[in-house]
Protein backbone atom coordinates (compact mmCIF):
# COMPACT_ATOMS: atom_id res chain seq x y z
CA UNK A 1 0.39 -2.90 5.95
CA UNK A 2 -0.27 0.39 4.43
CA UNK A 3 -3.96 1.90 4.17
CA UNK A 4 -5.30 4.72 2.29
CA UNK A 5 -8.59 6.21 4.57
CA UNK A 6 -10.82 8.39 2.68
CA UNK A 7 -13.07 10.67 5.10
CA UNK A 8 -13.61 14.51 5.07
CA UNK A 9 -14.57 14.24 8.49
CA UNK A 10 -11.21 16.02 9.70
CA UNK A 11 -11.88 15.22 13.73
CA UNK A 12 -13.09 11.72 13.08
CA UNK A 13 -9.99 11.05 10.59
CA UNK A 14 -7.74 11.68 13.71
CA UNK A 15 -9.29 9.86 15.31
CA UNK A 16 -9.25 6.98 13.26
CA UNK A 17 -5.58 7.36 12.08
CA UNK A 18 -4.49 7.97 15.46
CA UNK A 19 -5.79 4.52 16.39
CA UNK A 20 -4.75 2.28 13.07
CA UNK A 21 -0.83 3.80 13.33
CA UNK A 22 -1.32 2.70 17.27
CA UNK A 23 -2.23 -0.52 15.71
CA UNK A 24 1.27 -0.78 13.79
CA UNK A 25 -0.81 1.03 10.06
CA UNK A 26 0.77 2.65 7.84
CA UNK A 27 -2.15 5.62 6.99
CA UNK A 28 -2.57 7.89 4.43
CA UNK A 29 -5.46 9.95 5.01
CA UNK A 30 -6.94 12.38 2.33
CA UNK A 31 -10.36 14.33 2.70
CA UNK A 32 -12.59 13.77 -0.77
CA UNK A 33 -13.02 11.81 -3.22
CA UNK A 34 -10.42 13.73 -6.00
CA UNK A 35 -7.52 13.07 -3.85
CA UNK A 36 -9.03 9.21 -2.58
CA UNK A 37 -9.39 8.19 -6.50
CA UNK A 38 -5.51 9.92 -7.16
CA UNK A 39 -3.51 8.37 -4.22
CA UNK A 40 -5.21 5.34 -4.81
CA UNK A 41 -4.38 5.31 -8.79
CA UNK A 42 -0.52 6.57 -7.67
CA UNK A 43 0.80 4.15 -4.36
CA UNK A 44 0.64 0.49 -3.77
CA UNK A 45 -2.21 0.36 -1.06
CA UNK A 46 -2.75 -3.38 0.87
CA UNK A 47 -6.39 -1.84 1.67
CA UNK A 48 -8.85 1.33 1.43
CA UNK A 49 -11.19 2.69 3.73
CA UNK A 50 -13.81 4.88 1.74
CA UNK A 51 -16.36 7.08 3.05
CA UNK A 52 -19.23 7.42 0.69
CA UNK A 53 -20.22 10.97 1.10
CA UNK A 54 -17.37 12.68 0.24
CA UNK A 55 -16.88 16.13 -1.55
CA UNK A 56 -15.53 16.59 -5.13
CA UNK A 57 -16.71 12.84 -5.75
CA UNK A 58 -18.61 10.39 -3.77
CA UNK A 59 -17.17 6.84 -2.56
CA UNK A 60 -19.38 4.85 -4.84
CA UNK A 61 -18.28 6.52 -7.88
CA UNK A 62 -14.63 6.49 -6.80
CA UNK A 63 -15.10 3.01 -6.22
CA UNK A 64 -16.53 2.00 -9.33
CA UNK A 65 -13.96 3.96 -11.37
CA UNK A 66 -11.13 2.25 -9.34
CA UNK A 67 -13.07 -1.38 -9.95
CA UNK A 68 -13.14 -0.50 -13.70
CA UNK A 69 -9.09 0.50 -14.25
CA UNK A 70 -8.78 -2.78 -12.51
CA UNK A 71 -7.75 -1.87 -9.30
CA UNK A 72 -8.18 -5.13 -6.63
CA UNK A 73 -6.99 -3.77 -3.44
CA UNK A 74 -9.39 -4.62 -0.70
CA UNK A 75 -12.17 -1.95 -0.22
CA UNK A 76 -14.27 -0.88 3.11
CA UNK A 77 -16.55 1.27 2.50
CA UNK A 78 -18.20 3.79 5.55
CA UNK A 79 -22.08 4.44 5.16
CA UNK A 80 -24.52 5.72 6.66
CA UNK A 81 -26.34 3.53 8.90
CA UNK A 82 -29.94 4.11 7.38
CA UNK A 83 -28.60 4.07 3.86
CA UNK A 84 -28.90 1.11 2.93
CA UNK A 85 -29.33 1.33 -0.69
CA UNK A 86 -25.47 2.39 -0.71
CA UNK A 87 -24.33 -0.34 1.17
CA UNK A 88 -26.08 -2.77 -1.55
CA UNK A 89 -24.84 -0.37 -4.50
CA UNK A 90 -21.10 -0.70 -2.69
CA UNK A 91 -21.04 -4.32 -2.53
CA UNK A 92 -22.41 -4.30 -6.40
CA UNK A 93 -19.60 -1.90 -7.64
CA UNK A 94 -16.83 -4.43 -5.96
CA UNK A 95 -16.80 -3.50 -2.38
CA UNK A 96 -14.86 -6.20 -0.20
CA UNK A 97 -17.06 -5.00 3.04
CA UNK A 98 -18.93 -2.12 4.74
CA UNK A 99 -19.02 -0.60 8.26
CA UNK A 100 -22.27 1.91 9.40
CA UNK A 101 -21.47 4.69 10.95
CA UNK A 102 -21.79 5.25 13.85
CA UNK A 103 -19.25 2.33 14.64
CA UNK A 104 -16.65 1.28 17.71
CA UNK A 105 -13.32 1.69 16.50
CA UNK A 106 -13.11 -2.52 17.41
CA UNK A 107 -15.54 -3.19 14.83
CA UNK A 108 -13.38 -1.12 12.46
CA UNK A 109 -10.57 -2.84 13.20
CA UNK A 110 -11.92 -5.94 13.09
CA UNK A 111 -13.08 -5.36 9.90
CA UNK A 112 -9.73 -3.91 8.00
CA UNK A 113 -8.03 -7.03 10.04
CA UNK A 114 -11.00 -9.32 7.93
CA UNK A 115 -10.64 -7.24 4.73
CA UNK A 116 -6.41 -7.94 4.41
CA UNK A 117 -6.37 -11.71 5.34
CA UNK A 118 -8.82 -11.78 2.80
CA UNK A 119 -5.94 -9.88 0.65
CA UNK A 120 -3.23 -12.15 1.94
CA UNK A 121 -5.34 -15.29 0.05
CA UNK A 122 -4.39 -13.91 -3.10
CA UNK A 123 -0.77 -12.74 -2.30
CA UNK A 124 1.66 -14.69 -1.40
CA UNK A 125 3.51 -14.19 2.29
CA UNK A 126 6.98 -15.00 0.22
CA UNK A 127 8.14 -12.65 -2.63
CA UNK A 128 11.18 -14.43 -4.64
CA UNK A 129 13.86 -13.29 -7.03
CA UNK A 130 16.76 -15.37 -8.30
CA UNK A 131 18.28 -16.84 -4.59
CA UNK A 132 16.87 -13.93 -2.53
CA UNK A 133 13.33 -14.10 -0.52
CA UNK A 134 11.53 -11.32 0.91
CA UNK A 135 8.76 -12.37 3.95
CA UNK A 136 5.85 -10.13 3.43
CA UNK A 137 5.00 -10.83 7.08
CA UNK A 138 8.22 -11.07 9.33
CA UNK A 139 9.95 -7.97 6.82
CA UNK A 140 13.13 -10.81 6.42
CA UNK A 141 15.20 -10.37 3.27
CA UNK A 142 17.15 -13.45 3.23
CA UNK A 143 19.49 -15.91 1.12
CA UNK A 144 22.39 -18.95 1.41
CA UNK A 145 21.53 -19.19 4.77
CA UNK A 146 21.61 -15.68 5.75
CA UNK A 147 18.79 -13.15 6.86
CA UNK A 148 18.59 -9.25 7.51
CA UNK A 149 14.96 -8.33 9.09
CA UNK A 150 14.68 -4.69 6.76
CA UNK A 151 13.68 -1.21 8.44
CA UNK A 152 10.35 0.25 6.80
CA UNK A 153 11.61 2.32 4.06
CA UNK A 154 14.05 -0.29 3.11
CA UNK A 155 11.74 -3.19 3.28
CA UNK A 156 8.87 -1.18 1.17
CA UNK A 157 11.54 -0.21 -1.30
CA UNK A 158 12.82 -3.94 -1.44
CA UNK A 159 9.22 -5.21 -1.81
CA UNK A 160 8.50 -2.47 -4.36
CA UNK A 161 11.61 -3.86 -6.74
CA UNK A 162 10.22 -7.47 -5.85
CA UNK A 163 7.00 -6.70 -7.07
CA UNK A 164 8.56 -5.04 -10.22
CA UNK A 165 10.85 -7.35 -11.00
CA UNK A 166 12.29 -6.26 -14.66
CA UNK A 167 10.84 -3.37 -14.85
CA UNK A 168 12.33 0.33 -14.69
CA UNK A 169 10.84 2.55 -12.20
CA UNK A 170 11.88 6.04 -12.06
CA UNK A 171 13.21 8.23 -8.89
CA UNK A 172 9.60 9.92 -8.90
CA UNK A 173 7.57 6.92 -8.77
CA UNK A 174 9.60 5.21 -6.15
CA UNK A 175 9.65 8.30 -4.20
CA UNK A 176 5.62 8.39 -4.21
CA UNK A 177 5.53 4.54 -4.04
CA UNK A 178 7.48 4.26 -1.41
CA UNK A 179 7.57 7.44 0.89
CA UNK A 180 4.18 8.94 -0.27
CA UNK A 181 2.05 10.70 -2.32
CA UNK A 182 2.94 14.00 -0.47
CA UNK A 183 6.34 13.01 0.97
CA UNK A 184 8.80 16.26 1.28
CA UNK A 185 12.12 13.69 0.97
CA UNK A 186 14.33 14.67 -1.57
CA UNK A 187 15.41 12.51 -4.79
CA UNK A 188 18.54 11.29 -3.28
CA UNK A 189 16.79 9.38 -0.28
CA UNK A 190 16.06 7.05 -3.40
CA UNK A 191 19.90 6.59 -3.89
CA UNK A 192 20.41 5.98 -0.46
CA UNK A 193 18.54 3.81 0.62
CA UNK A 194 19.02 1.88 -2.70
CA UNK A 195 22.53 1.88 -1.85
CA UNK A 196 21.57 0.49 1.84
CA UNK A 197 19.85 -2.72 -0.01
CA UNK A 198 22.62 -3.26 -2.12
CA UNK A 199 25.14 -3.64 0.94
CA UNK A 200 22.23 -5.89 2.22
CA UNK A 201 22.12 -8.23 -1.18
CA UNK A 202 26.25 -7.82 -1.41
CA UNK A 203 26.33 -9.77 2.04
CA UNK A 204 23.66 -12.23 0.97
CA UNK A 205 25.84 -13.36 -1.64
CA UNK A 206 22.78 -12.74 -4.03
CA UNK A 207 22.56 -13.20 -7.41
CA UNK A 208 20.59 -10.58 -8.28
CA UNK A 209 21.11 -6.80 -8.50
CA UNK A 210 19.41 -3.13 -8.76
CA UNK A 211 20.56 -1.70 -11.82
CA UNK A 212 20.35 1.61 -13.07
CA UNK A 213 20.09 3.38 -15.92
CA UNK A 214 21.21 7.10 -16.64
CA UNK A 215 17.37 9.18 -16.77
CA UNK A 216 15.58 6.24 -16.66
CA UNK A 217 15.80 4.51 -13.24
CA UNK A 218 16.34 1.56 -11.33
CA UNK A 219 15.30 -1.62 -12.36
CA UNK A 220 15.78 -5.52 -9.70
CA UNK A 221 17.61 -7.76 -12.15
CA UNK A 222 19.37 -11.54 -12.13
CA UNK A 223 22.94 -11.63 -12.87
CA UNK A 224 23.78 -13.54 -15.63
């Protein structure tokens, strides 16, 4: 599962990443509200963790604007434990949940745990394209009777395509899709690892492929 955690905080943002990658996260962390609302608009997140006071722009407003573009990832907002007029205002604007600070790092994980099941009501665990499955859970890409459990990169790029199925996406948006808003890989780790999945689907026997298209990108197709 990968989380975006908005906090300028810089010691307790440590702290807090140090414990949800312990707890098998993938974290992105970012320090206002600017770069919360622009990683959140730019990579598939399956939840956010929003402080309210934030510089540059608060968590409320970041919320509502993400609420209004249609954004439905799963929201926890951090407030202030006297404030409780935020907390109401949060849950108003389209937060899933909120957490006081100060708070046990149980409770907060506890309460990302609560926030994603709730996420996993509306998703389903099984992503499909012609005879090839992808398990959301176990990370198992499998067809005809066959089944290759995917590293990270591979399965994220795999459930990206699944997810986008028909639909072009160029080297730069897998790249921040996939690898990260402020990844340092180069282009051709797209190729790559592209060309790892295809081995993977050539020995499924699938009957679907990753196309691509000269300046354009690479699109998940069924063979016809």
């Amino acid at each position: 599962m990968k989380l975006l955690y908005a906090e300028d905080e810089v010691s307790l943002s440590e702290a807090v990443v140090d414990v949800l990658k312990y707890h098998k996260y993938i974290v992105d962390a970012v320090y206002n509200g600017e770069d919360a609302l622009l990683y959140a608009q730019s990579v598939q997140y399956d939840g956010i963790i929003l402080d309210i006071m934030m510089p540059k722009m608060d968590g409320l407003e970041v919320l509502q604007r993400l609420r209004s573009s249609g954004c439905k990832t799963p929201i926890l907002l951090l407030t202030a434990r006297s404030e409780v007029e935020d907390q109401i205002q949060g849950l108003d604007l389209g937060a899933d949940d909120y957490i006081a600070k100060p708070f046990s790092m149980n409770l907060l994980l506890a309460r990302v745990r609560a926030m994603l099941r709730r996420r996993e009501e509306f998703t389903p665990n099984i992503l499909r394209c012609g005879n090839i499955s992808l398990n959301q859970r176990s990370y198992e890409l499998s067809g005809n009777g066959r089944a290759f459990v995917l590293p990270k990169l591979e399965y994220r790029l795999m459930e990206l395509f699944m997810l986008n199925q028909g639909i072009y996406l160029s080297t730069e948006e897998i790249l921040v899709k996939v690898w990260g808003y402020d990844t340092e890989a180069e282009p051709g780790s797209v190729w790559v690892y592209i060309s790892y999945l295809r081995k993977r689907l050539s020995a499924l026997n699938a009957d679907i492929m990753i196309a691509a298209k000269r300046n354009v990108g690479y699109m998940l197709e069924v063979l016809q």
